[in-house]
N, C-alpha and C. Protein backbone atom coordinates (compact mmCIF):
# COMPACT_ATOMS: atom_id res chain seq x y z
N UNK A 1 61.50 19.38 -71.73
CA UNK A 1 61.92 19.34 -73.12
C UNK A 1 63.42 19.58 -73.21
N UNK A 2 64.27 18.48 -73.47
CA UNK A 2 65.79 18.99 -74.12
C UNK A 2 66.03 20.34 -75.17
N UNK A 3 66.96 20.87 -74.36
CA UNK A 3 67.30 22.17 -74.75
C UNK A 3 68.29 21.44 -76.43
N UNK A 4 68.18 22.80 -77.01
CA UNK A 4 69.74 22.59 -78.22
C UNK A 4 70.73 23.20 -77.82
N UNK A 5 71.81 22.44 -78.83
CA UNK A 5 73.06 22.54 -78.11
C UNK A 5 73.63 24.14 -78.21
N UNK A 6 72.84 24.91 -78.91
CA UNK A 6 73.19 26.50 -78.67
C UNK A 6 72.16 26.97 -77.44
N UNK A 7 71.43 26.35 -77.40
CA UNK A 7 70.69 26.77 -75.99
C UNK A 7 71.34 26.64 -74.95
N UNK A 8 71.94 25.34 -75.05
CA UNK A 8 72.71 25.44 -73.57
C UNK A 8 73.81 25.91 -73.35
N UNK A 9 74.61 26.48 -74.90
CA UNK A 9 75.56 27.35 -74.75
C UNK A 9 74.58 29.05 -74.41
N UNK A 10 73.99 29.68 -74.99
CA UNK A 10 73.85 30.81 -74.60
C UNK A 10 72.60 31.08 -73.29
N UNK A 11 72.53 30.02 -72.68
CA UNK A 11 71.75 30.20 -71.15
C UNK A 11 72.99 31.10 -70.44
N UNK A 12 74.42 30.73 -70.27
CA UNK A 12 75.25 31.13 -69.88
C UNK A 12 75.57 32.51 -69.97
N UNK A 13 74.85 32.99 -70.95
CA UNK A 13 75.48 34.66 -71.58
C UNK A 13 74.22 35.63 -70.81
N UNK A 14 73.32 35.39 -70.41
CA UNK A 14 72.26 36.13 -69.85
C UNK A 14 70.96 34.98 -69.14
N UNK A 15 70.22 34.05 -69.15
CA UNK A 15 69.68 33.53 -68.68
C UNK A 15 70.07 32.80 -67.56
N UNK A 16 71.16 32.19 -67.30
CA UNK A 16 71.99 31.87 -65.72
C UNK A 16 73.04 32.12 -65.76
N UNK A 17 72.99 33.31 -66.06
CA UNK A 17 74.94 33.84 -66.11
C UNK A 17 75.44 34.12 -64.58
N UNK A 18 76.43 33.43 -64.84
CA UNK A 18 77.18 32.82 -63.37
C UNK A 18 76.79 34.28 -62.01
N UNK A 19 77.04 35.01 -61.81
CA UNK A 19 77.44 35.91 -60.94
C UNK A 19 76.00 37.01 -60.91
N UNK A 20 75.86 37.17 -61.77
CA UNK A 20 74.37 38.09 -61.78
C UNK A 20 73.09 37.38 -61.76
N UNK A 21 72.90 35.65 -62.32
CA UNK A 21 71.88 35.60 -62.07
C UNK A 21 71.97 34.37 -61.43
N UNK A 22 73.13 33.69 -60.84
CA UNK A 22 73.13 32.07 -60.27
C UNK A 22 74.18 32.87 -58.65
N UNK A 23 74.28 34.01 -58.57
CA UNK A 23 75.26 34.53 -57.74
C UNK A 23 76.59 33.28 -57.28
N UNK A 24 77.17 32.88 -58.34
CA UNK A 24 78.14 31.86 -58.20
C UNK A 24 79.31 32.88 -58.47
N UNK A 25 80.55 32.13 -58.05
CA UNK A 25 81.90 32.81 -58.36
C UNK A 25 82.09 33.81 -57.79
N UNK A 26 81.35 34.77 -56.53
CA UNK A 26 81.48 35.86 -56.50
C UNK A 26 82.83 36.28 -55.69
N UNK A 27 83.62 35.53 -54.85
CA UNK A 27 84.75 35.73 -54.14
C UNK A 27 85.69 36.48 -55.38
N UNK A 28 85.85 35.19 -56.70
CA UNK A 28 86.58 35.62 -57.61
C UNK A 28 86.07 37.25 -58.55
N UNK A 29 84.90 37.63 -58.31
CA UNK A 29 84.35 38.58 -58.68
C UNK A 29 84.66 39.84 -57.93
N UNK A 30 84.77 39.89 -56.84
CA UNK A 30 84.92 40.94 -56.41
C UNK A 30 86.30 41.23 -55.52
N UNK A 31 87.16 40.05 -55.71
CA UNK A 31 88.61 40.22 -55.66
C UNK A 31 89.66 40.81 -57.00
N UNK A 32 89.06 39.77 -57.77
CA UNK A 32 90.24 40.33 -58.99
C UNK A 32 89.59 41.52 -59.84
N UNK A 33 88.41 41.97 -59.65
CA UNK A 33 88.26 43.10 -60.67
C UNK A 33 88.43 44.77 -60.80
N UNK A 34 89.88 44.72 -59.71
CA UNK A 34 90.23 45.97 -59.32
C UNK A 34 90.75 46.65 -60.84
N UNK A 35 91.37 45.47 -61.78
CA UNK A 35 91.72 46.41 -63.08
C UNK A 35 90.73 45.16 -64.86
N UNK A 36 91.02 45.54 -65.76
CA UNK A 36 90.22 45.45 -66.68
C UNK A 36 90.88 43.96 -67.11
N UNK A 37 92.18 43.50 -67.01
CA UNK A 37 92.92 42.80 -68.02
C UNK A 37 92.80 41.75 -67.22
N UNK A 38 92.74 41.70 -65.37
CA UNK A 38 92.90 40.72 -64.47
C UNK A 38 91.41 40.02 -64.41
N UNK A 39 90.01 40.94 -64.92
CA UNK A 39 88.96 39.85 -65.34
C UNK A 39 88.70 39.68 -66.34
N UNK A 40 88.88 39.95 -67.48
CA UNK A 40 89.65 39.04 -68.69
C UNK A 40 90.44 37.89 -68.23
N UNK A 41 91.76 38.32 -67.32
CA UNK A 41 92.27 36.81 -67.53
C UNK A 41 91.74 35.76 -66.80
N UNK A 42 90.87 36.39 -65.67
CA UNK A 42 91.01 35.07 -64.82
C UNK A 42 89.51 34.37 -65.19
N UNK A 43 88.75 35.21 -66.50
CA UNK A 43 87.25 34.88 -66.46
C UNK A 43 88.31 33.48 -68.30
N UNK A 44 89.31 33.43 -68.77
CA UNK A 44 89.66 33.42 -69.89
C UNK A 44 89.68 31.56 -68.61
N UNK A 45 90.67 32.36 -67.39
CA UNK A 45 91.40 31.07 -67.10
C UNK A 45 90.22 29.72 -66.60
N UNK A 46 88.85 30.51 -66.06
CA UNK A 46 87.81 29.72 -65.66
C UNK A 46 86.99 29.06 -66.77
N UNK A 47 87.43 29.60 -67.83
CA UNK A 47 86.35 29.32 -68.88
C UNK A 47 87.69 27.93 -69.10
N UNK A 48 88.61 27.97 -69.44
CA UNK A 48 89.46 26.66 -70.06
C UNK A 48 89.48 25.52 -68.91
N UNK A 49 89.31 26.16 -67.46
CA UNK A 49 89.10 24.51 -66.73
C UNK A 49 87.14 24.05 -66.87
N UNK A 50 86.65 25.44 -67.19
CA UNK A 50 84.75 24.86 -67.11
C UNK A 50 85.12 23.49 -67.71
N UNK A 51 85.82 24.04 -69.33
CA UNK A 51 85.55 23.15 -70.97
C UNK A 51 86.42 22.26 -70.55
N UNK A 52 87.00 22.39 -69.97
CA UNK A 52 88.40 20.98 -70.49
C UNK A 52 87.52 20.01 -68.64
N UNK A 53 87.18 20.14 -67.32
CA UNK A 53 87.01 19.11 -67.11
C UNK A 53 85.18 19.25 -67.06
N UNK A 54 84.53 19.97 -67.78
CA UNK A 54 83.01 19.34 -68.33
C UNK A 54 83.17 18.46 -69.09
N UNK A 55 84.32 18.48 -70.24
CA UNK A 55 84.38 17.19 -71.44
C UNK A 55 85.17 16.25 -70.99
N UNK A 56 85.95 15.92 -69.74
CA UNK A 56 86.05 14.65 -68.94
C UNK A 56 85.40 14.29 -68.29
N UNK A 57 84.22 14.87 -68.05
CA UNK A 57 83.64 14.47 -66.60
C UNK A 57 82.35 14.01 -67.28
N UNK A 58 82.43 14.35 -68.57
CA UNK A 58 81.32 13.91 -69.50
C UNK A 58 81.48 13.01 -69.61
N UNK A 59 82.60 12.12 -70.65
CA UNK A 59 83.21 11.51 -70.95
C UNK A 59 83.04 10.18 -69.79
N UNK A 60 83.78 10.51 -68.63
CA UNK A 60 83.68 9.47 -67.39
C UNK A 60 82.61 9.35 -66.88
N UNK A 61 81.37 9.79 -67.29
CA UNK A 61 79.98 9.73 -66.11
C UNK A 61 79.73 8.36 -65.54
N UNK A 62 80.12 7.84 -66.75
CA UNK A 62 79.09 6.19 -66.37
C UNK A 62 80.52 5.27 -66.15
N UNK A 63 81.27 6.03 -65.50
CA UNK A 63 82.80 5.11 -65.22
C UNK A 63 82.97 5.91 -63.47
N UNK A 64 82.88 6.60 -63.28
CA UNK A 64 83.46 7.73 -62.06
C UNK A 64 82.12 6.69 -61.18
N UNK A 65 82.32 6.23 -59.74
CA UNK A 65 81.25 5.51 -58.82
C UNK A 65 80.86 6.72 -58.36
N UNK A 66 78.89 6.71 -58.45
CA UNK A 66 78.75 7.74 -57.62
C UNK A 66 78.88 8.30 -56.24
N UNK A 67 79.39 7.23 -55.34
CA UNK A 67 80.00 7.46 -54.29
C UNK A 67 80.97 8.33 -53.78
N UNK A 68 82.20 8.20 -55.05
CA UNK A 68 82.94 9.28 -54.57
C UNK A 68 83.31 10.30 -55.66
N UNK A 69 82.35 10.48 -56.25
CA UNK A 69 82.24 11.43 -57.85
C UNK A 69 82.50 12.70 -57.18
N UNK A 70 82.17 13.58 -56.35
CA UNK A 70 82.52 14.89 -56.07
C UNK A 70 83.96 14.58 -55.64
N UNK A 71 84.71 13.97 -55.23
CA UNK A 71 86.41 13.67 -55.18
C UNK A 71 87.10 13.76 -56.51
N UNK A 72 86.62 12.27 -57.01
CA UNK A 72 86.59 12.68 -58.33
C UNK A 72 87.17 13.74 -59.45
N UNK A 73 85.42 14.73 -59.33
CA UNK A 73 85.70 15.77 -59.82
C UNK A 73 86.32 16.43 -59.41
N UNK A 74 87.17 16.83 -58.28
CA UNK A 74 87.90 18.23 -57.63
C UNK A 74 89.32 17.87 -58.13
N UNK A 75 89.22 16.32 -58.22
CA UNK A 75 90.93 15.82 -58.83
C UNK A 75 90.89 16.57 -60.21
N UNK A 76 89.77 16.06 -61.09
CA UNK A 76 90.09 16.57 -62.53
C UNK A 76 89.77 18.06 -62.44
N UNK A 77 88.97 18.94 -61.88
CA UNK A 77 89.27 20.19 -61.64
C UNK A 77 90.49 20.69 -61.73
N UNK A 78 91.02 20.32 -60.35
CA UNK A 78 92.41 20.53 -60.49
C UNK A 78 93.13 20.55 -61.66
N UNK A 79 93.14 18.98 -61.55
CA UNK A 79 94.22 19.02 -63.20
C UNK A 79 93.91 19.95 -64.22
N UNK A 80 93.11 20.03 -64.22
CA UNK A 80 93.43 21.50 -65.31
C UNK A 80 93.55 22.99 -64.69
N UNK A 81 93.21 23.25 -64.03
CA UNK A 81 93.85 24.39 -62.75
C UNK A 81 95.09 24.58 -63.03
N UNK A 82 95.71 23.72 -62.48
CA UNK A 82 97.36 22.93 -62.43
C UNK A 82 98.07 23.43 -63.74
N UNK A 83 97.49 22.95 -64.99
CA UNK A 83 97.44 23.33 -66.44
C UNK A 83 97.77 24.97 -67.00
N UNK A 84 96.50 25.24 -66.25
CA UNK A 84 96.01 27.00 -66.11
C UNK A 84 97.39 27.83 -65.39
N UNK A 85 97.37 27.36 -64.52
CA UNK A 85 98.76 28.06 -63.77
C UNK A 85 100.01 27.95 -64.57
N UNK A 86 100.34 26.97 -64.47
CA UNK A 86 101.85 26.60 -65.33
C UNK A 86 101.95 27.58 -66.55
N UNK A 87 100.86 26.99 -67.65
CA UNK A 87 100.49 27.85 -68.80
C UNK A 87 100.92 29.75 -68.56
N UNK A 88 99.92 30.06 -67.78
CA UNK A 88 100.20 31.60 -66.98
C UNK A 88 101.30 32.15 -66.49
N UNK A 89 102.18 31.07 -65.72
CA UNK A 89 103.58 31.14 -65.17
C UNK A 89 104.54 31.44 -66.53
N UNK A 90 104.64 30.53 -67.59
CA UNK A 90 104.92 30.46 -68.32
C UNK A 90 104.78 31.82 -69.64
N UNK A 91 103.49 32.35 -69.67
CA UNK A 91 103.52 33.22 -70.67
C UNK A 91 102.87 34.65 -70.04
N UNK A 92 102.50 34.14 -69.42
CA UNK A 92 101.44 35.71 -68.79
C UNK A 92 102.06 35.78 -67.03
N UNK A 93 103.28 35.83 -67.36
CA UNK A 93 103.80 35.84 -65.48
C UNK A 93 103.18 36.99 -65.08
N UNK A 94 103.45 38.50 -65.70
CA UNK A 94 102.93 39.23 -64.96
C UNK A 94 101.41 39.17 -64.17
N UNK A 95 100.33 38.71 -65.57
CA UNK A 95 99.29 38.67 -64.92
C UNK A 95 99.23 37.46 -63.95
N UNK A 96 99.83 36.41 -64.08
CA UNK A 96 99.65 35.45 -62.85
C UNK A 96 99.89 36.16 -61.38
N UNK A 97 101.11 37.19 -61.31
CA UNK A 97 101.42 37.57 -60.31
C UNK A 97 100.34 38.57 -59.46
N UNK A 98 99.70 38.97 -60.78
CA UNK A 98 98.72 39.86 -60.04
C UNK A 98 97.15 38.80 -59.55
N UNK A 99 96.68 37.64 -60.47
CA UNK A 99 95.87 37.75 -60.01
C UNK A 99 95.87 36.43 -58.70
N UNK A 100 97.33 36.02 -58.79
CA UNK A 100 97.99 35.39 -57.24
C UNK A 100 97.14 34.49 -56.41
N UNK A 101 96.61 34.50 -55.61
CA UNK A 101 95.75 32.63 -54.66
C UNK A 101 95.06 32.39 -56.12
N UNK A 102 94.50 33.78 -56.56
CA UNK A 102 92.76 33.27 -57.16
C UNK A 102 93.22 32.66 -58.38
N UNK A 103 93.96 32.24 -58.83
CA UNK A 103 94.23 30.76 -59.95
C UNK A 103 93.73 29.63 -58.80
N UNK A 104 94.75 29.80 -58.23
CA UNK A 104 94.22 28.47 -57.57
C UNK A 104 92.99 27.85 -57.14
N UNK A 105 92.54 29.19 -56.96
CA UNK A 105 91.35 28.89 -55.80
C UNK A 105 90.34 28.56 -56.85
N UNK A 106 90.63 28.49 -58.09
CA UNK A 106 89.42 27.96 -59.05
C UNK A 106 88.97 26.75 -59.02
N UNK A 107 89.66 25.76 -58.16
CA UNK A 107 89.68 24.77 -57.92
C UNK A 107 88.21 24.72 -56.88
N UNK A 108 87.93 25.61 -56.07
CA UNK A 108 87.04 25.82 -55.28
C UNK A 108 85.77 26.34 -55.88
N UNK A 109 86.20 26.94 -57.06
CA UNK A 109 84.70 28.17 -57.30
C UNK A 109 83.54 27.36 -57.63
N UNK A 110 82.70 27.63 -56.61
CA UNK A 110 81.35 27.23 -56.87
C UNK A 110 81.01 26.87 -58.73
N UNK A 111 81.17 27.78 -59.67
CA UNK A 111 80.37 27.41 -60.83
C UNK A 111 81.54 26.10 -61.27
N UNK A 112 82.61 25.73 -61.10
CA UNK A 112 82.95 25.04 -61.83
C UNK A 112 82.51 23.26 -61.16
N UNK A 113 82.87 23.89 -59.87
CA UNK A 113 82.39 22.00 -59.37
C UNK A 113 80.79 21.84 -59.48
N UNK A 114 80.03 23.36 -59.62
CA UNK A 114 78.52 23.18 -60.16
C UNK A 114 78.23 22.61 -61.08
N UNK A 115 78.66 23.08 -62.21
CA UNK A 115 78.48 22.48 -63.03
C UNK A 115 79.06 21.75 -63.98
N UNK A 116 79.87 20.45 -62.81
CA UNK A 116 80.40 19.45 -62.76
C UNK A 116 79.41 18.42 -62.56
N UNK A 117 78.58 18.94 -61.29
CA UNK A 117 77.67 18.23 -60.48
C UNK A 117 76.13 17.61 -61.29
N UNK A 118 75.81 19.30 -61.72
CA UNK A 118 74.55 19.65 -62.16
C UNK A 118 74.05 19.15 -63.63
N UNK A 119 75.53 19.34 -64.22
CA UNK A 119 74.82 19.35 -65.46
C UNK A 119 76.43 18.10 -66.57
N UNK A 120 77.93 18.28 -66.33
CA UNK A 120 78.58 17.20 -67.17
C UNK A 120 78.15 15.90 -66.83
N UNK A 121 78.14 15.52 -65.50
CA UNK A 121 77.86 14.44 -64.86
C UNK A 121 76.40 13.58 -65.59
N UNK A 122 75.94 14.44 -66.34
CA UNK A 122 74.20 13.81 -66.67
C UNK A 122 74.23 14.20 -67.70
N UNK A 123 75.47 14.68 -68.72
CA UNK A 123 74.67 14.90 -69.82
C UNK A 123 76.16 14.65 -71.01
N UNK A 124 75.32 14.51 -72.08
CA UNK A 124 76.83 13.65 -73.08
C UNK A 124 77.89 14.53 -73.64
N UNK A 125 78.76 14.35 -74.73
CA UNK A 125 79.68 15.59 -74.39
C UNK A 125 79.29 16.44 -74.73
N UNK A 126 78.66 16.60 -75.83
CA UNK A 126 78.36 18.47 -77.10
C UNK A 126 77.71 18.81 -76.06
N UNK A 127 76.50 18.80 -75.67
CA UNK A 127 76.17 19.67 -74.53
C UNK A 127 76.88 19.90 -73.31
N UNK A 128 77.93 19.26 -73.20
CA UNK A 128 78.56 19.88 -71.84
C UNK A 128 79.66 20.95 -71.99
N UNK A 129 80.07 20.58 -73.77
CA UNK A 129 81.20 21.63 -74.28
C UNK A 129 80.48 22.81 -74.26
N UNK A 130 79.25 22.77 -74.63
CA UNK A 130 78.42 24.11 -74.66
C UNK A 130 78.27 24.97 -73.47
N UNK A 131 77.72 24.26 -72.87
CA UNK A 131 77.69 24.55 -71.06
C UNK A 131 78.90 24.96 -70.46
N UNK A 132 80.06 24.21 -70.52
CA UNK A 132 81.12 25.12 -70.03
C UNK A 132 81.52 26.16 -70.57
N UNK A 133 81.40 26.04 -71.89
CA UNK A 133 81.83 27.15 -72.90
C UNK A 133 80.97 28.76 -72.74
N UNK A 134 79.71 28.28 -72.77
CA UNK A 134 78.75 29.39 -72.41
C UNK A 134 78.81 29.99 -70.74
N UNK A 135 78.92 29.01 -69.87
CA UNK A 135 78.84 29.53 -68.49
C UNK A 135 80.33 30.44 -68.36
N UNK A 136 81.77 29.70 -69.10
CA UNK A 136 82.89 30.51 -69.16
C UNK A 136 82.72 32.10 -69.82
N UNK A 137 82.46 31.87 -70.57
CA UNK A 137 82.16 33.17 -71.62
C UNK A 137 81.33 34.67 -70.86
N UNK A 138 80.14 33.68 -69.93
CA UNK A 138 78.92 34.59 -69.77
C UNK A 138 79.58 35.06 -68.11
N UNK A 139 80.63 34.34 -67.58
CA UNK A 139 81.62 34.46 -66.20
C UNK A 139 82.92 35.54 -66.85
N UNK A 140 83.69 35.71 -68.06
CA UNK A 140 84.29 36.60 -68.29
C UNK A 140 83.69 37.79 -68.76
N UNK A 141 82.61 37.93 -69.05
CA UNK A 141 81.97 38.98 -69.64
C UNK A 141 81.08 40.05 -68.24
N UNK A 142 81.20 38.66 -66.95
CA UNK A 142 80.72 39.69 -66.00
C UNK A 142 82.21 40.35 -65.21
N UNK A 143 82.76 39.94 -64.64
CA UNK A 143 83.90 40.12 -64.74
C UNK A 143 84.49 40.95 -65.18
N UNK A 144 84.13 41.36 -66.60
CA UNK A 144 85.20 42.66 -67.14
C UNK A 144 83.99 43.45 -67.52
N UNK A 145 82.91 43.04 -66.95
CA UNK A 145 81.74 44.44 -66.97
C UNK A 145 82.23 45.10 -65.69
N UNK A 146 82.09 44.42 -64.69
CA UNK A 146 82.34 44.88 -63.20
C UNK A 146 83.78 45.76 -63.30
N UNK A 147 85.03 45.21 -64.00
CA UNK A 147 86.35 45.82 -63.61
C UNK A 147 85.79 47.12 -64.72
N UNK A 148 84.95 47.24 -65.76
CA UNK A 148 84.71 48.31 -66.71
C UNK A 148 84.40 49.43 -66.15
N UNK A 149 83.67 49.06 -64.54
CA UNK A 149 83.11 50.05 -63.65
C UNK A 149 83.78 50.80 -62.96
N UNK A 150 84.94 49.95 -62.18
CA UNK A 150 85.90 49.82 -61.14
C UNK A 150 87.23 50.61 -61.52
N UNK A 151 87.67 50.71 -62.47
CA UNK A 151 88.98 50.56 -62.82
C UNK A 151 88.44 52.19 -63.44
N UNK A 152 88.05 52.42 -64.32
CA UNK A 152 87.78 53.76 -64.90
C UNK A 152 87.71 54.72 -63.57
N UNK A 153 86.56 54.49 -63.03
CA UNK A 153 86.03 55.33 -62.15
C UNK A 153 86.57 55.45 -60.69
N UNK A 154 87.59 54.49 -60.29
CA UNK A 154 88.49 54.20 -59.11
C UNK A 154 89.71 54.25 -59.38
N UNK A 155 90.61 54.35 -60.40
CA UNK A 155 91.91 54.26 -61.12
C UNK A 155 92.02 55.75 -61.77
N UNK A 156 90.83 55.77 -62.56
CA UNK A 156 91.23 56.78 -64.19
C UNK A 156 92.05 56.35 -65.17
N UNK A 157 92.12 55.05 -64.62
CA UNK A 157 92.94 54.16 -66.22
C UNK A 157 92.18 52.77 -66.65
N UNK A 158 92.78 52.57 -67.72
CA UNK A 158 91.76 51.03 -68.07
C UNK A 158 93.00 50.21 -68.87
N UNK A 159 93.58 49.28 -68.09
CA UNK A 159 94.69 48.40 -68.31
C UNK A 159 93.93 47.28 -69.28
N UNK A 160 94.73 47.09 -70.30
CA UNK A 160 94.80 45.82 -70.94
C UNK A 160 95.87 45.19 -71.67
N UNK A 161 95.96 44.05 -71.91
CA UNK A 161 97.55 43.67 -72.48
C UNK A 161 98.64 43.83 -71.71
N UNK A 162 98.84 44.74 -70.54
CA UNK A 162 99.94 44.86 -70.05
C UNK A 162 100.19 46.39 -69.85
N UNK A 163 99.30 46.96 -70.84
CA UNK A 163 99.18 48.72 -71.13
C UNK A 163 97.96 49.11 -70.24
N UNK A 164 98.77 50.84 -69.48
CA UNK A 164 97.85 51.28 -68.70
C UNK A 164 97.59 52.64 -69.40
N UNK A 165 96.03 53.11 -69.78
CA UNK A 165 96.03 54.22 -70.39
C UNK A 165 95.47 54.97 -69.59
N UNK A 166 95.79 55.98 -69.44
CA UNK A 166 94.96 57.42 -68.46
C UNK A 166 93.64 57.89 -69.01
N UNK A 167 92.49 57.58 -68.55
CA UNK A 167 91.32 58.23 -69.38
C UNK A 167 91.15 59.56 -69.44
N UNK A 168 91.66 60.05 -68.11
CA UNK A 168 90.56 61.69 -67.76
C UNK A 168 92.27 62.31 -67.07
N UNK A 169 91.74 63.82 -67.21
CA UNK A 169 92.81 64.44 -67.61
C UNK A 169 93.36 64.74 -66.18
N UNK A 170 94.46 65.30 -65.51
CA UNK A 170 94.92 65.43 -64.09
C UNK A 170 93.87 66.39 -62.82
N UNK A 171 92.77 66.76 -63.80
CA UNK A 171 91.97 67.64 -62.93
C UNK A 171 90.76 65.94 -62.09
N UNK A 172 90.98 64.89 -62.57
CA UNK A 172 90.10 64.24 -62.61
C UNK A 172 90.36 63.49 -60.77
N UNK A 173 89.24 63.34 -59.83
CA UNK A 173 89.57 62.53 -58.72
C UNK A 173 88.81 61.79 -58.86
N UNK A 174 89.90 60.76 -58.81
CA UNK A 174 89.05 58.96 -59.35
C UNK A 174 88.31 58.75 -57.57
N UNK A 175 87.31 57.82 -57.55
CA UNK A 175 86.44 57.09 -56.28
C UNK A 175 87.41 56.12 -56.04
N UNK A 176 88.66 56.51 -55.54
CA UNK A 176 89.52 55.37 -55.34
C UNK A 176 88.87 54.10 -54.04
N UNK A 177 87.70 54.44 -53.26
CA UNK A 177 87.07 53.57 -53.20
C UNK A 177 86.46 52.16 -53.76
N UNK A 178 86.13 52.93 -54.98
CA UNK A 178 85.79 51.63 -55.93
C UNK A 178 87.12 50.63 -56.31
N UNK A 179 87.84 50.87 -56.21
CA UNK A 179 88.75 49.64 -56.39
C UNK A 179 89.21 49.00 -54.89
N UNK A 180 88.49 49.18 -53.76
CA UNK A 180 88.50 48.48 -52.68
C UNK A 180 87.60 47.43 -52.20
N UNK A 181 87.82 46.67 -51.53
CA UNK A 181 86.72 45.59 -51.21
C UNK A 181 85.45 46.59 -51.38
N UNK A 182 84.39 47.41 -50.17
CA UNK A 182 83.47 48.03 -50.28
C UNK A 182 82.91 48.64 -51.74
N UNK A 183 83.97 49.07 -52.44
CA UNK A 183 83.48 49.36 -54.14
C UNK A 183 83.42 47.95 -54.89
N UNK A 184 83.91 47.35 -54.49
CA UNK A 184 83.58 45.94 -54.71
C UNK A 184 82.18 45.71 -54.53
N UNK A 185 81.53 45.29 -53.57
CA UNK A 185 79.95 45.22 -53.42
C UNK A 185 79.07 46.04 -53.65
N UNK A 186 79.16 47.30 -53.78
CA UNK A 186 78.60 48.22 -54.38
C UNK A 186 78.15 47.88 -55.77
N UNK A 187 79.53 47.97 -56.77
CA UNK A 187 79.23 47.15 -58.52
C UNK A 187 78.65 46.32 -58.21
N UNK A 188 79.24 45.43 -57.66
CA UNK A 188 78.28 44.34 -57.84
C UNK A 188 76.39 43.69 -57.36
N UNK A 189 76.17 44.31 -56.54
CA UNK A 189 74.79 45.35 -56.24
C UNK A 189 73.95 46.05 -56.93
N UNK A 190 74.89 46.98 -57.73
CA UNK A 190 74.34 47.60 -58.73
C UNK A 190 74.39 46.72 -60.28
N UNK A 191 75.02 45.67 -60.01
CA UNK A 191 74.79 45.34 -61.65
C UNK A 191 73.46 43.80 -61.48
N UNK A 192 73.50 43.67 -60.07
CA UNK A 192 72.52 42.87 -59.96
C UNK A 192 71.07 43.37 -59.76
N UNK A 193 71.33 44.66 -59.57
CA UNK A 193 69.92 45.66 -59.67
C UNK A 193 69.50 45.52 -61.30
N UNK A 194 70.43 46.13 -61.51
CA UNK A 194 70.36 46.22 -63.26
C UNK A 194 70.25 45.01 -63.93
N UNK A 195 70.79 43.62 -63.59
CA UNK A 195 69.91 42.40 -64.09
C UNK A 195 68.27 42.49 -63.59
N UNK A 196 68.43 42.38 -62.84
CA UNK A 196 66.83 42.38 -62.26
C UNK A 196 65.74 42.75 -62.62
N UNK A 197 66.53 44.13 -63.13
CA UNK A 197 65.38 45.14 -64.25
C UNK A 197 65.02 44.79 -65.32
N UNK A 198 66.47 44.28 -65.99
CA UNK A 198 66.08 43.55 -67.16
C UNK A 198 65.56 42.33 -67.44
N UNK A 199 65.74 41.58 -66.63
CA UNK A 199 65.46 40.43 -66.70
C UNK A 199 63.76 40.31 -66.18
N UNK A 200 63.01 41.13 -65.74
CA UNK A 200 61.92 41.11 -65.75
C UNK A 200 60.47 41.21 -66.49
């Protein structure tokens, strides 16, 4: 049965949300979410290439040969990657600087050439605006759940905008672990426990 077009936007927010329940994106997950503002941006920057090449790739289905359609798509990936960066260079240098390869490497992340593959490629545009829109949304929201974990409890601050605020007072010793690779898989472990539960 065809889904509606808010269905296939909010599958993305909890029913196959990228990282907790499709375990996609996770390189970018557990690299950039050492502070709060860097998965915000980079879940902001994945969500504008999902939408912008799901609604070309929509658009081109029945023009792109299926022969070399995954080429194809990694070109128009890119191009908006390409977009994403400049844009960032341009207004958000600092955060570009921090969150450094991993712009680029969006070009690579599993959910976006996924669902390039899976789902713009076969389906017309409103549902694919939805789909990127929802899979972006439900990919920044894990993202700055994970740095919500990381950054408090491994820092004692919670950066956003550019501002770093001190939560807990100088008696406080942050798990400066958690903002290392190993506190890295840990959150993310534990928040896939905690889907699991719920989702059952």
């Amino acid at each position: 049965m065809a889904k509606t077009v808010m269905q296939e936007f909010t599958k993305g927010l909890w029913k196959e949300i990228p990282p907790f329940r499709l375990v996609l994106g996770i390189c970018a997950t557990l690299a950039v979410t050492t502070k709060v503002e860097n998965g915000i941006g980079m879940g902001l920057a994945t969500t504008f290439v999902l939408v912008g090449s799901n609604v070309l790739i929509s658009l081109l289905r029945n023009v792109i040969p299926s022969k070399v359609r995954i080429a194809c798509f990694i070109v128009i990936i890119a191009t908006f990657v390409t977009v994403v960066e400049l844009v960032m260079q341009a207004y958000t240098y600092s955060l570009f600087l921090q969150l450094g390869i991993f712009i680029p490497l969006i070009v690579v992340n599993c959910i976006v050439l996924g669902r390039a593959e899976a789902f713009a490629s076969k389906n017309s545009l409103l549902p694919s605006i939805a789909d990127g829109l929802g899979m972006g949304v439900g990919f920044t929201l894990s993202l700055t759940a994970i740095a919500l974990m990381r950054e408090p409890l491994g820092a004692g601050t919670l950066t956003i905008f550019g501002k770093t605020i001190t939560l807990f007072g100088d008696a406080f010793m942050p798990f400066s672990f958690l903002v290392q690779a190993p506190g890295a898989f840990i959150c993310l472990g534990l928040m896939l426990c905690v889907m699991n539960m719920f989702g059952k």
